[in-house]
C-alpha atoms as a PDB file:
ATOM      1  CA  UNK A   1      16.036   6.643 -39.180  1.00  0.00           C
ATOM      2  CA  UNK A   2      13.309   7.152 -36.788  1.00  0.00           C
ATOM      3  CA  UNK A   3       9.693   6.218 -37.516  1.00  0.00           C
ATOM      4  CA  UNK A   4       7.351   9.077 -37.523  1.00  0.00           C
ATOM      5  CA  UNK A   5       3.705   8.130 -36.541  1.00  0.00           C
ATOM      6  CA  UNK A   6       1.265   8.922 -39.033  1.00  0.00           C
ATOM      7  CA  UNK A   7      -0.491  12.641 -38.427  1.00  0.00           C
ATOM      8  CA  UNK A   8      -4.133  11.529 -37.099  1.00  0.00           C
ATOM      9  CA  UNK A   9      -5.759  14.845 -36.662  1.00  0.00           C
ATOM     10  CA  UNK A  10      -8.999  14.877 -37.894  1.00  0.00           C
ATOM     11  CA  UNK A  11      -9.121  11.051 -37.794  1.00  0.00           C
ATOM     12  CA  UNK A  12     -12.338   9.447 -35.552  1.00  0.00           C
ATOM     13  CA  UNK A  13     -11.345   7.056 -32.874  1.00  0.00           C
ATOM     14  CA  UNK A  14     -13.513   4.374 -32.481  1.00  0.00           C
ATOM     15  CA  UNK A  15     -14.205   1.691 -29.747  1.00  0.00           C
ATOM     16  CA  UNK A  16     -13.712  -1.071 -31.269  1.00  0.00           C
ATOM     17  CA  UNK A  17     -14.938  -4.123 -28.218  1.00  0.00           C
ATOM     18  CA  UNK A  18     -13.540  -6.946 -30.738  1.00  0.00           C
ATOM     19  CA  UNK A  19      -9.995  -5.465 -31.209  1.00  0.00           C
ATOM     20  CA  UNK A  20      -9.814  -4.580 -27.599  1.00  0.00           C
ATOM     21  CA  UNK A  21     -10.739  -8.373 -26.868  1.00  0.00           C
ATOM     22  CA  UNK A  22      -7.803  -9.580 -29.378  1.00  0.00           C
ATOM     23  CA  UNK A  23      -5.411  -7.537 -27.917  1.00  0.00           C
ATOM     24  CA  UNK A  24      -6.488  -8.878 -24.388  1.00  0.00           C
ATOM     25  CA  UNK A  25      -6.095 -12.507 -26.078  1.00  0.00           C
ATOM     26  CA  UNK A  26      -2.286 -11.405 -27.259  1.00  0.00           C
ATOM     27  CA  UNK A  27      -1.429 -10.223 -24.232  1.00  0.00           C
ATOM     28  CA  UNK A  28      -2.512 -13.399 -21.763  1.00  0.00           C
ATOM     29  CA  UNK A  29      -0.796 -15.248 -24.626  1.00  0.00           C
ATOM     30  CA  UNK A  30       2.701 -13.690 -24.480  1.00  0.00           C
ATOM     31  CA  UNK A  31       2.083 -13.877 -20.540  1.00  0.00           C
ATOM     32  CA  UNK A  32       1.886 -18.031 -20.610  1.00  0.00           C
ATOM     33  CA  UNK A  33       4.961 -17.807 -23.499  1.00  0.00           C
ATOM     34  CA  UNK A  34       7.191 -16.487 -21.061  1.00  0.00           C
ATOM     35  CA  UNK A  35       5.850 -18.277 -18.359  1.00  0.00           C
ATOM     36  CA  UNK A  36       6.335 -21.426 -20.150  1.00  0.00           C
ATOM     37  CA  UNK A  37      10.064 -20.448 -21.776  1.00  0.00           C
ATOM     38  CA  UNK A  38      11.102 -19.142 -18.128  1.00  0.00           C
ATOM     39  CA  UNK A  39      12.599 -22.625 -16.494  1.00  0.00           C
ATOM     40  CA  UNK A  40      13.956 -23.049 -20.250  1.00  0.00           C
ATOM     41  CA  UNK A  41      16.115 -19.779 -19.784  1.00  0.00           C
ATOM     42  CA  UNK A  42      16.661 -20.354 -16.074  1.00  0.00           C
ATOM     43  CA  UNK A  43      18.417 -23.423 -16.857  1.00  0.00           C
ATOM     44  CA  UNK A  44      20.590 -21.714 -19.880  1.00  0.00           C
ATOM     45  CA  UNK A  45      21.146 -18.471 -17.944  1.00  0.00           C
ATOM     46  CA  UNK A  46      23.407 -18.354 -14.982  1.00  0.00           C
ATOM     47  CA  UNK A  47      21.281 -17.819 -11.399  1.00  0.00           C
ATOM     48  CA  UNK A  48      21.992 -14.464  -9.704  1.00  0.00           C
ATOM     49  CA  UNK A  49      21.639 -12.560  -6.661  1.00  0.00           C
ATOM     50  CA  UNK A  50      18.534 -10.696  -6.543  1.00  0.00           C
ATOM     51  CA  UNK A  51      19.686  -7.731  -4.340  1.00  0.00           C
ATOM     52  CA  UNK A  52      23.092  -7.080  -6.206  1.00  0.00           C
ATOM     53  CA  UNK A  53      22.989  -9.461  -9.170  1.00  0.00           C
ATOM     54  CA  UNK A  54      26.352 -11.394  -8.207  1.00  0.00           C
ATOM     55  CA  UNK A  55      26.285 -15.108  -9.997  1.00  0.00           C
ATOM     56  CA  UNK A  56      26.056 -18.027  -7.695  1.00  0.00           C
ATOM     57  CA  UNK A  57      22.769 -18.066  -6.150  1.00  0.00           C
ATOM     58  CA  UNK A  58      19.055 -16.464  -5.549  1.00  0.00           C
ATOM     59  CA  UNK A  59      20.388 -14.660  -3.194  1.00  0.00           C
ATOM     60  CA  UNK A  60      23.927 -14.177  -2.163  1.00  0.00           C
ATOM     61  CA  UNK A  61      25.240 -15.395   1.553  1.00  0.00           C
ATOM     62  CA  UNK A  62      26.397 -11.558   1.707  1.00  0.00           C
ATOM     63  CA  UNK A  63      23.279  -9.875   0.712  1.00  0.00           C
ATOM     64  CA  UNK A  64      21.276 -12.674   3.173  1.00  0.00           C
ATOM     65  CA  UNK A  65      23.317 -11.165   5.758  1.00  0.00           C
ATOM     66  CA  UNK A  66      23.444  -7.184   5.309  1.00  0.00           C
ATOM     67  CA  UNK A  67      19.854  -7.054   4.210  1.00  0.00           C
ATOM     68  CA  UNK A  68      18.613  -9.227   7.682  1.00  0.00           C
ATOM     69  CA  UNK A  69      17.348 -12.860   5.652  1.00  0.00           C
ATOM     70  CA  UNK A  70      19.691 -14.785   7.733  1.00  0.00           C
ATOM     71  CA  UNK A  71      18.689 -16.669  10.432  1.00  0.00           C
ATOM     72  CA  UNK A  72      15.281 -16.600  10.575  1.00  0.00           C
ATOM     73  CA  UNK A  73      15.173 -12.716   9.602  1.00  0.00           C
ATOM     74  CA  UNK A  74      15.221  -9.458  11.113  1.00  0.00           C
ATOM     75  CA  UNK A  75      12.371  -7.334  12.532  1.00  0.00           C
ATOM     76  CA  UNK A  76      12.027  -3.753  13.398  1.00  0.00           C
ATOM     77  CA  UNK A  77       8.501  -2.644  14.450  1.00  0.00           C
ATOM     78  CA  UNK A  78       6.751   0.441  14.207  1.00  0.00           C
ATOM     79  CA  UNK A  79       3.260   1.668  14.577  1.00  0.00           C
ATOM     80  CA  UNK A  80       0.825  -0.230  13.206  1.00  0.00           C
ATOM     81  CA  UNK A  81      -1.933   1.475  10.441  1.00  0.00           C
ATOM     82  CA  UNK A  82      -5.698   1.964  11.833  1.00  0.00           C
ATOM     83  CA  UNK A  83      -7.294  -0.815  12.586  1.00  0.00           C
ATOM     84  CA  UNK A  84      -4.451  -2.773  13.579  1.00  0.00           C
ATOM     85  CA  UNK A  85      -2.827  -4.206  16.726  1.00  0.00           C
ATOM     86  CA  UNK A  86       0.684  -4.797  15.808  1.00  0.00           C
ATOM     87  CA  UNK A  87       2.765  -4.462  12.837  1.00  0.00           C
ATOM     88  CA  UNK A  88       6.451  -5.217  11.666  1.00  0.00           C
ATOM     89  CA  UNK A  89       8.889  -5.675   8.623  1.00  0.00           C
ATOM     90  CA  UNK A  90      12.470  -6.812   7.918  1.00  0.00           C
ATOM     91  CA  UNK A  91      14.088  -3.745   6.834  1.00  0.00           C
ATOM     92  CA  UNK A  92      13.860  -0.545   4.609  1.00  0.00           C
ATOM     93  CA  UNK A  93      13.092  -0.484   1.062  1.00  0.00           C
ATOM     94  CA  UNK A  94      15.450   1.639  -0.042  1.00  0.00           C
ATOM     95  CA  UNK A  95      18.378  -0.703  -0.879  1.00  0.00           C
ATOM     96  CA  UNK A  96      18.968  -4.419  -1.535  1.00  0.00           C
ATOM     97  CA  UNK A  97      15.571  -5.237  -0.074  1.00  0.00           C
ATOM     98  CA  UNK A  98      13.989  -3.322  -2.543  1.00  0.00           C
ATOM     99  CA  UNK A  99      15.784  -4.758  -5.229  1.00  0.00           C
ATOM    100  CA  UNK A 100      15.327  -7.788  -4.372  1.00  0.00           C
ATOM    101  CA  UNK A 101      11.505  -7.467  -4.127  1.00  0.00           C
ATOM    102  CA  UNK A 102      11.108  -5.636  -7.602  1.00  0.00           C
ATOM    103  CA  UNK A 103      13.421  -8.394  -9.185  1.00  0.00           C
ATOM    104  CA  UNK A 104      10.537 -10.763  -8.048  1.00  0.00           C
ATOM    105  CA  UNK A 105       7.831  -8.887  -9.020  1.00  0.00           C
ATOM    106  CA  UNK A 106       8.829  -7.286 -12.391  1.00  0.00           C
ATOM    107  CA  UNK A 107      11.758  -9.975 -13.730  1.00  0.00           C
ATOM    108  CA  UNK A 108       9.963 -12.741 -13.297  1.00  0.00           C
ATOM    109  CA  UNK A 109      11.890 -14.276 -10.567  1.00  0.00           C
ATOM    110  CA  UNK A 110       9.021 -16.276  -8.267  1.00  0.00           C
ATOM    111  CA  UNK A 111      11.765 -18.901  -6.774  1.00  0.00           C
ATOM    112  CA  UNK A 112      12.892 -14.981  -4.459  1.00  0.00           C
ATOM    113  CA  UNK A 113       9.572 -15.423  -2.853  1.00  0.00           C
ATOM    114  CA  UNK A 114      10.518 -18.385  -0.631  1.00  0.00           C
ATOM    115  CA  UNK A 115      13.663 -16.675   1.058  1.00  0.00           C
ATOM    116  CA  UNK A 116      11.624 -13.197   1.590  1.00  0.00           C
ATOM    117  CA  UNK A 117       9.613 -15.200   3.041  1.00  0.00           C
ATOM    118  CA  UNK A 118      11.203 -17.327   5.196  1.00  0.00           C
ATOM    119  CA  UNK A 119      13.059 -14.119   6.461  1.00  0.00           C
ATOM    120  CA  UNK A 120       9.937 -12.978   7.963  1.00  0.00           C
ATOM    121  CA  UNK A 121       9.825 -15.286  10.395  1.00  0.00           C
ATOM    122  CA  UNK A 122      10.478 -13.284  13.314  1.00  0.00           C
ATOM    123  CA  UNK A 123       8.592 -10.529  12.081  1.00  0.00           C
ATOM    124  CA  UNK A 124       5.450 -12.611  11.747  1.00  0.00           C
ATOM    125  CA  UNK A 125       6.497 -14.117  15.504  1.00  0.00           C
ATOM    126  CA  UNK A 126       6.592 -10.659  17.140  1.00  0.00           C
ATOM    127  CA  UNK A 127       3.326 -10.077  15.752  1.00  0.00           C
ATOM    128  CA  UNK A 128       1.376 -12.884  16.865  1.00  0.00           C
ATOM    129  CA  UNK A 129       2.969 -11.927  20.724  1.00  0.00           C
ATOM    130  CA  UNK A 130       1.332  -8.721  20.151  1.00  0.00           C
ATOM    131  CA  UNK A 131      -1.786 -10.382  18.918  1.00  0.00           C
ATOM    132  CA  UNK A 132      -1.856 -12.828  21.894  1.00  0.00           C
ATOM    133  CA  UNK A 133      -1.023 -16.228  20.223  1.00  0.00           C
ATOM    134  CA  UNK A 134      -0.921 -17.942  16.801  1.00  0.00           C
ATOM    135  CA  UNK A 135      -2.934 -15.759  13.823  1.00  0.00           C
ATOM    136  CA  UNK A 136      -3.817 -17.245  10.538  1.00  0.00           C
ATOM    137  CA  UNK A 137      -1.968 -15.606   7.686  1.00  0.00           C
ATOM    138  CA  UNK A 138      -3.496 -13.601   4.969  1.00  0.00           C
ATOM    139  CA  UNK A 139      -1.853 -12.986   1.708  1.00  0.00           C
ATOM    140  CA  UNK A 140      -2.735  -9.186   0.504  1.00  0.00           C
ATOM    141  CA  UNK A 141      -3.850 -10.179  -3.176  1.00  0.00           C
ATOM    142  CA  UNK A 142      -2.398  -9.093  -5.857  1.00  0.00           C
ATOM    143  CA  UNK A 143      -4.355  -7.165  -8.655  1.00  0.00           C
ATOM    144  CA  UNK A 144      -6.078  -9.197 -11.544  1.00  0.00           C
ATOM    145  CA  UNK A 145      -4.398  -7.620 -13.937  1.00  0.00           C
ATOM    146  CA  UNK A 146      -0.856  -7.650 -12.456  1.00  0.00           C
ATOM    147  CA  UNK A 147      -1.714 -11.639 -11.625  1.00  0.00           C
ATOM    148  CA  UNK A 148      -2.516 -12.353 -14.847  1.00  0.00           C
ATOM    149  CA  UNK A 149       0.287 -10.244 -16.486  1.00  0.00           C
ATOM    150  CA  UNK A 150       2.887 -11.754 -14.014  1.00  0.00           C
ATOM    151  CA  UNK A 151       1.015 -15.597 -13.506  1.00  0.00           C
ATOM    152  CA  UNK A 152       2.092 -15.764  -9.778  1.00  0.00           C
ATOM    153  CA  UNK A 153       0.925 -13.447  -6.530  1.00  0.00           C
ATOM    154  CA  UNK A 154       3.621 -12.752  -5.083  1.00  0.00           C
ATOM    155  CA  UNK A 155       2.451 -12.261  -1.296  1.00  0.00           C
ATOM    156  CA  UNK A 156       0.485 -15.908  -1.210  1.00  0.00           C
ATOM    157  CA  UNK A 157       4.324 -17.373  -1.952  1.00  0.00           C
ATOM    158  CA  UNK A 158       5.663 -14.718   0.508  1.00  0.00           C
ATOM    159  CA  UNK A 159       3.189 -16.085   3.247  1.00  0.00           C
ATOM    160  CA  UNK A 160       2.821 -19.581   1.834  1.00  0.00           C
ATOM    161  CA  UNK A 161       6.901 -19.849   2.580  1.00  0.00           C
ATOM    162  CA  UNK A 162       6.703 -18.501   6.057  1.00  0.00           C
ATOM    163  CA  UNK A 163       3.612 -20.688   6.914  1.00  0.00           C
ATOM    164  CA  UNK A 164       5.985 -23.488   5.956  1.00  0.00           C
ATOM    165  CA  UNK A 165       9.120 -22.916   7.996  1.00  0.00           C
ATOM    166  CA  UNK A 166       6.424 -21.862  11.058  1.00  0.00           C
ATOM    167  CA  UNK A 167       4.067 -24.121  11.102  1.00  0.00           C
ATOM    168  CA  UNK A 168       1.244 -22.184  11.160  1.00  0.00           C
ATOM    169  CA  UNK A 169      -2.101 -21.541   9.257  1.00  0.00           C
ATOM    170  CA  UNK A 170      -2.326 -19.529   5.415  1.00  0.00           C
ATOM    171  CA  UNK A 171      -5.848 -18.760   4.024  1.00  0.00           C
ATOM    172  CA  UNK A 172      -6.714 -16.259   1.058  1.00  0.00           C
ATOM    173  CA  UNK A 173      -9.635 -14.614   2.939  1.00  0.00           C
ATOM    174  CA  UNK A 174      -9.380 -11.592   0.843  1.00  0.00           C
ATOM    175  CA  UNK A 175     -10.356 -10.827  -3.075  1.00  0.00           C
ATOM    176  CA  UNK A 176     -10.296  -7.436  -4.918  1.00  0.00           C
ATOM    177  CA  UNK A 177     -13.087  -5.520  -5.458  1.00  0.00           C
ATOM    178  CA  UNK A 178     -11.877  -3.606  -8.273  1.00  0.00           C
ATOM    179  CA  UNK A 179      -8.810  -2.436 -10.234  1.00  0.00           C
ATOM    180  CA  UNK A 180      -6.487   0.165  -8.317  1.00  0.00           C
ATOM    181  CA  UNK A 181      -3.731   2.576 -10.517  1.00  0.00           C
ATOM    182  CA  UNK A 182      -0.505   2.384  -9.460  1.00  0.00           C
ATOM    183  CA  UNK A 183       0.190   4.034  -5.737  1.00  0.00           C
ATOM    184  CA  UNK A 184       3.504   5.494  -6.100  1.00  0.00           C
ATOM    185  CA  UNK A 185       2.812   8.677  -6.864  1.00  0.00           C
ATOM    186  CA  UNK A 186      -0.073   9.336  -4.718  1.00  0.00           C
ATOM    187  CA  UNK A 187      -0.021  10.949  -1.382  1.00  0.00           C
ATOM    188  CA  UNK A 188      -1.248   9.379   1.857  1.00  0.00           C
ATOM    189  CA  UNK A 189      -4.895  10.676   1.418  1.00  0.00           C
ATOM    190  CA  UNK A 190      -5.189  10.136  -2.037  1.00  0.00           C
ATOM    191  CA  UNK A 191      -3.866   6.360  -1.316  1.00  0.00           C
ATOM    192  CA  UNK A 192      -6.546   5.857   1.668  1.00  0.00           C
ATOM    193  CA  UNK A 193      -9.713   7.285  -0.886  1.00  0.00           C
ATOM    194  CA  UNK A 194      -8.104   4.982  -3.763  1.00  0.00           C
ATOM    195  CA  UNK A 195      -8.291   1.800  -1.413  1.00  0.00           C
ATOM    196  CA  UNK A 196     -11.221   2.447   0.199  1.00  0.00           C
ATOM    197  CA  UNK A 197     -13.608  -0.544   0.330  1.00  0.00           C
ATOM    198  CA  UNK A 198     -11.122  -2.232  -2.630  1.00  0.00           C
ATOM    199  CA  UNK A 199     -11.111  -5.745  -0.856  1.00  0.00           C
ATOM    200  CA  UNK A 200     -14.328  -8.475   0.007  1.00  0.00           C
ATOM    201  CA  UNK A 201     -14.243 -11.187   2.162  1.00  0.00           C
ATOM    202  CA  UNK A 202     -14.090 -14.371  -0.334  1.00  0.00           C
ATOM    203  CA  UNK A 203     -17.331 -16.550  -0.022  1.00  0.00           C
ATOM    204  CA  UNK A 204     -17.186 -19.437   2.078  1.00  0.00           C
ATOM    205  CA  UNK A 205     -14.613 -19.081   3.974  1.00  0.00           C
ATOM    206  CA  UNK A 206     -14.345 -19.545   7.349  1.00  0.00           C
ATOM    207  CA  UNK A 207     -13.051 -16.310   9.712  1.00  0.00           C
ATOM    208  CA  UNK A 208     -10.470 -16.561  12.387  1.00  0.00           C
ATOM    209  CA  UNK A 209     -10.410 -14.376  15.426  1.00  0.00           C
ATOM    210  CA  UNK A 210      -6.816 -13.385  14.628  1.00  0.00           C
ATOM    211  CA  UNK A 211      -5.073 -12.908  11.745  1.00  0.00           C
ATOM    212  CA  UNK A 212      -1.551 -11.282   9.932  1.00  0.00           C
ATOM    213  CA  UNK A 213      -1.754  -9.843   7.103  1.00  0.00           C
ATOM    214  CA  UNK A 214       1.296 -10.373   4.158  1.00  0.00           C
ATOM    215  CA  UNK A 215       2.489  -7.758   1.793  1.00  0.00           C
ATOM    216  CA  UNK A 216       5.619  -7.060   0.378  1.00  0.00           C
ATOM    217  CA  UNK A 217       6.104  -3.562   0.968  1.00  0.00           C
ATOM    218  CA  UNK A 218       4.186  -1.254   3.424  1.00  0.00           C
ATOM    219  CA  UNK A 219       4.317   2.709   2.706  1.00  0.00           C
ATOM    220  CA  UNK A 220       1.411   4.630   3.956  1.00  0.00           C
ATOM    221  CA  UNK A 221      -0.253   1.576   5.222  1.00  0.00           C
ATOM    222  CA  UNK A 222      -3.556   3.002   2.993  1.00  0.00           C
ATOM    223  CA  UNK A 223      -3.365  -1.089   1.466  1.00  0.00           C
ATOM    224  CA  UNK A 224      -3.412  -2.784   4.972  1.00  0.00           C
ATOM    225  CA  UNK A 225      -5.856  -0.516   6.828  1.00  0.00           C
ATOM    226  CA  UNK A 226      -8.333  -1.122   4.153  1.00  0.00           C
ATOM    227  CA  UNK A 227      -7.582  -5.049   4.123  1.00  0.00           C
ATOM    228  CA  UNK A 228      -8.533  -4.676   8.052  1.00  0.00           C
ATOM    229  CA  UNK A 229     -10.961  -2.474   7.891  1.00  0.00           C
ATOM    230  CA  UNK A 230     -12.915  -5.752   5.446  1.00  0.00           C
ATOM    231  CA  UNK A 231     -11.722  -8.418   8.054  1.00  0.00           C
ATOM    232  CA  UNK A 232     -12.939  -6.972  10.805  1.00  0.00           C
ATOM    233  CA  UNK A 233     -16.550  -5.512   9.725  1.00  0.00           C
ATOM    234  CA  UNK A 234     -16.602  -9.348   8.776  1.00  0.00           C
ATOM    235  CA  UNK A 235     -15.688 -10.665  12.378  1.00  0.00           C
ATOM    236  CA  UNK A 236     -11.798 -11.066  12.949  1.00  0.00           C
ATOM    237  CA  UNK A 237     -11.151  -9.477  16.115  1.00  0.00           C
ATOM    238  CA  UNK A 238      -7.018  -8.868  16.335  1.00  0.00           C
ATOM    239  CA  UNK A 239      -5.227  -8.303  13.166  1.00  0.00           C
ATOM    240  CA  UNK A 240      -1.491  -7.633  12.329  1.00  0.00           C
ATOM    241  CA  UNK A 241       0.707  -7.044   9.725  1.00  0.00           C
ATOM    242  CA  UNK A 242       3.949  -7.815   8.295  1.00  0.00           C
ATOM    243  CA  UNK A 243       6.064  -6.744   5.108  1.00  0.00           C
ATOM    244  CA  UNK A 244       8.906  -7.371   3.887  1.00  0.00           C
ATOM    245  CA  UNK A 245      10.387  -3.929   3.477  1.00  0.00           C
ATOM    246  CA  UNK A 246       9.162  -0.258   4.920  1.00  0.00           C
ATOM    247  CA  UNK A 247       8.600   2.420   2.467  1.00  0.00           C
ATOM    248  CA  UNK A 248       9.253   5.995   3.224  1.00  0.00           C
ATOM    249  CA  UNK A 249       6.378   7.792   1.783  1.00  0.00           C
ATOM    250  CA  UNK A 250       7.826  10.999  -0.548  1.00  0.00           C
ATOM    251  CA  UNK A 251       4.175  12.412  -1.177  1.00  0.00           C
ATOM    252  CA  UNK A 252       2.699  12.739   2.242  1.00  0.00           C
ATOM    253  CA  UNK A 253       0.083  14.615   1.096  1.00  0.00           C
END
């Protein structure tokens, strides 16, 4: 039998700062639960393919192949968003690359991070031709609440694995400003007013002249031209940017 929620007309809703703060409590506390029981269940339940969910490994020699991880990655290019000198990805979203990147973000899989990754590598080298030489690269960070909820950003292991297998430098020049909804849904102006001014330039750190910029997906771009638009009213002088997977925008409004 279904359970019908009490009727609350008439009933006063109040703020209540404590219970809000409990349930904040309960919720980082179920976060480090399954972050601690995760290896547990890794080790119980049998490893699959990320893209297609075959057993046998993170991600299937098949899926490595079709989707363009293999050997060192693919890389189609495209015109870069404002503010930017160069830009490139792997492949399109819609398919096993997407899949694989929400199994990472939303099923708890961090371990997919290292081959997305490492598949960027020529992505990440056509970009620093464009740029002129070797660029620093910059991790887009992840929301508070999503980093807390999830306990890992996803784009510092994307560029923290490429950085690796390269050679080359990572620094997390960027923090948010604020919280950000979901972008989704919006359309291509709504996404540019949303992210305006969303990032800083952490304190202390030191500024390259040219730098990459990380993200898993790229859509509009609205999340890249406002990371740019930060580094370079702070001093870098040639920036890039590489995803993972390409987004076709459906509200391009």
């Amino acid at each position: 039998m279904p359970i019908v929620p009490p009727d609350t007309q008439g009933v006063r809703v109040t703020h209540d700062p404590a219970g809000m703060q409990f349930t904040e409590r309960a919720r980082d506390a179920l976060a480090e639960l399954q972050r601690a029981a995760a290896p547990v269940l890794a080790l119980l339940a049998p490893q699959r393919c990320g893209a297609c969910g075959v057993e046998g490994a993170l991600l299937c020699t098949e899926c490595c192949e079709e989707l363009g991880l293999a050997d060192n990655g693919r890389v189609e290019r495209g015109t870069p968003p404002p503010g930017c000198v160069a830009g490139a990805w792997i492949g399109p979203y819609e398919g096993g690359l997407g899949e694989a990147v929400r199994t990472l973000k939303f099923h708890d899989l961090p371990a997919l991070a290292t081959p997305l990754g490492v598949g960027l590598q020529r992505a990440i080298r056509a970009v620093q031709e464009d740029l002129g030489g070797d660029a620093t690269l910059v991790p887009i960070p992840t929301d508070p609440a999503r980093l807390r909820d999830r306990g890992f950003d996803h784009a510092a292991l994307m560029a923290t694995a490429a950085a690796r297998v390269l050679s080359c430098t990572i620094a997390p020049l960027l923090e948010r400003t604020r919280a950000v909804p979901a972008l989704h849904t919006l359309g291509r102006a709504e996404r540019r007013r949303v992210m305006d001014r969303v990032f800083a330039v952490r304190t202390g750190v030191a500024l390259p002249c040219r730098v990459i910029l990380v993200d898993d997906i790229w859509t509009s771009g609205a999340t890249f031209e406002a990371a740019a638009a930060t580094l370079r009213a702070a001093g870098c002088t040639s920036i890039g940017v590489v995803a993972v997977a390409r987004e076709a925008l459906v509200h391009d409004a």
